[in-house]
Protein backbone atom coordinates (compact mmCIF):
# COMPACT_ATOMS: atom_id res chain seq x y z
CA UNK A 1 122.81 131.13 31.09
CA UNK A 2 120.73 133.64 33.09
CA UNK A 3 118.87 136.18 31.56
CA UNK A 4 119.30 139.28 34.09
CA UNK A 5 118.62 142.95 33.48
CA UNK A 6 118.33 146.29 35.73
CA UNK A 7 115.55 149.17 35.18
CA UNK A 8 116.65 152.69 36.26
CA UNK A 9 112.99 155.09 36.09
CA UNK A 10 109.93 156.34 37.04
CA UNK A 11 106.73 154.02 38.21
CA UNK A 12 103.37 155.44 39.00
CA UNK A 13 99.99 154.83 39.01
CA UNK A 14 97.90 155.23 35.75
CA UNK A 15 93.97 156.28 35.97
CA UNK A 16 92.61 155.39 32.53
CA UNK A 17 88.85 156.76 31.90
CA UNK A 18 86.69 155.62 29.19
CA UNK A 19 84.38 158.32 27.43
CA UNK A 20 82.15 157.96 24.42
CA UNK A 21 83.70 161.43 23.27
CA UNK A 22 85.33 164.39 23.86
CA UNK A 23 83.60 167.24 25.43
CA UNK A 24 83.35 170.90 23.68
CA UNK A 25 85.26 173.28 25.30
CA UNK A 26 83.77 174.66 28.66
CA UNK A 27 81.59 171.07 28.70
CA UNK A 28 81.75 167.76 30.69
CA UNK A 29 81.56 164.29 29.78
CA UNK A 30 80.34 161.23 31.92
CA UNK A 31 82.70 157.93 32.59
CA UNK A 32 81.71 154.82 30.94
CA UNK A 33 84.54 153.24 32.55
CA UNK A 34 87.70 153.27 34.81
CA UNK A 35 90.92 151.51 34.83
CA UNK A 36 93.27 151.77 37.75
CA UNK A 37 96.72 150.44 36.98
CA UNK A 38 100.74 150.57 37.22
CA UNK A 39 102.39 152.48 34.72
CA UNK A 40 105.42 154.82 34.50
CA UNK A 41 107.81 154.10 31.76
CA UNK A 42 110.23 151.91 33.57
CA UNK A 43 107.65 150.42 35.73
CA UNK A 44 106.00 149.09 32.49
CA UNK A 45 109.21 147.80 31.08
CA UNK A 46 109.86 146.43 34.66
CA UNK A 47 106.83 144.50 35.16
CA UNK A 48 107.16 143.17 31.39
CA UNK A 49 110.79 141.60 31.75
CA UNK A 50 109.57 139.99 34.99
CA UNK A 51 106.51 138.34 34.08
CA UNK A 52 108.73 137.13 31.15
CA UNK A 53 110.91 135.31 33.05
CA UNK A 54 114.18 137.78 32.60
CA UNK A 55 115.73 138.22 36.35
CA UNK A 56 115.13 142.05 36.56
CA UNK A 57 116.02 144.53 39.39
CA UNK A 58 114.31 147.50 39.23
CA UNK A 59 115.57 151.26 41.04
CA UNK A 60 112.90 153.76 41.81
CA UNK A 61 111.55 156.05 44.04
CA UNK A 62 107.68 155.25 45.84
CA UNK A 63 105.37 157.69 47.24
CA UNK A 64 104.70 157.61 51.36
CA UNK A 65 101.22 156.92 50.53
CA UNK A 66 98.24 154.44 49.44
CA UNK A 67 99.19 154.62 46.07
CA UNK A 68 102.89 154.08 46.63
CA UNK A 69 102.09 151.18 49.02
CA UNK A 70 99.87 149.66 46.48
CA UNK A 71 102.38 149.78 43.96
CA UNK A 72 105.41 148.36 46.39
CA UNK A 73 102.86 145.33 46.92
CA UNK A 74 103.00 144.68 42.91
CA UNK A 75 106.48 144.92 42.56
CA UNK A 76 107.14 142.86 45.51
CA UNK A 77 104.51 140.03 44.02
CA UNK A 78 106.05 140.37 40.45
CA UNK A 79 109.25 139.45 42.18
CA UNK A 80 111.45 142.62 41.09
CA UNK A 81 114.56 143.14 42.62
């Protein structure tokens, strides 16, 4: 039996930044660390059923730029649908 599934949503592109706390109001705070990533709701739950194996197409929209081409090259690698 095949396991197949489709995603209706939202993907985008998550910038995580790691401080070593908050700053007061009107402050700053320097970056220990970035993260550049997929995310979006339905992109997540996308990427997850693929990489487990469940046949899953996937209906979004994708920005006309670097970050939308980036993130067509991941779903096209993941093999999404």
């Amino acid at each position: 039996m095949s396991r197949r599934t489709w995603i209706v949503g939202p993907i985008a592109w998550d910038t995580v930044i790691y401080i070593d706390e908050f700053p007061k109001s009107g402050g700053f705070a320097q970056c220990k660390n970035r993260m550049d990533r997929p995310g979006g709701t339905a992109g997540n739950v996308a990427l997850a059923l693929a990489s487990s194996g469940v046949e899953t197409g996937f209906v979004t929209y994708l920005g006309n730029d670097e970050f939308g081409s980036h993130l067509e090259k991941i779903l096209v690698e993941s093999e999404i649908r």
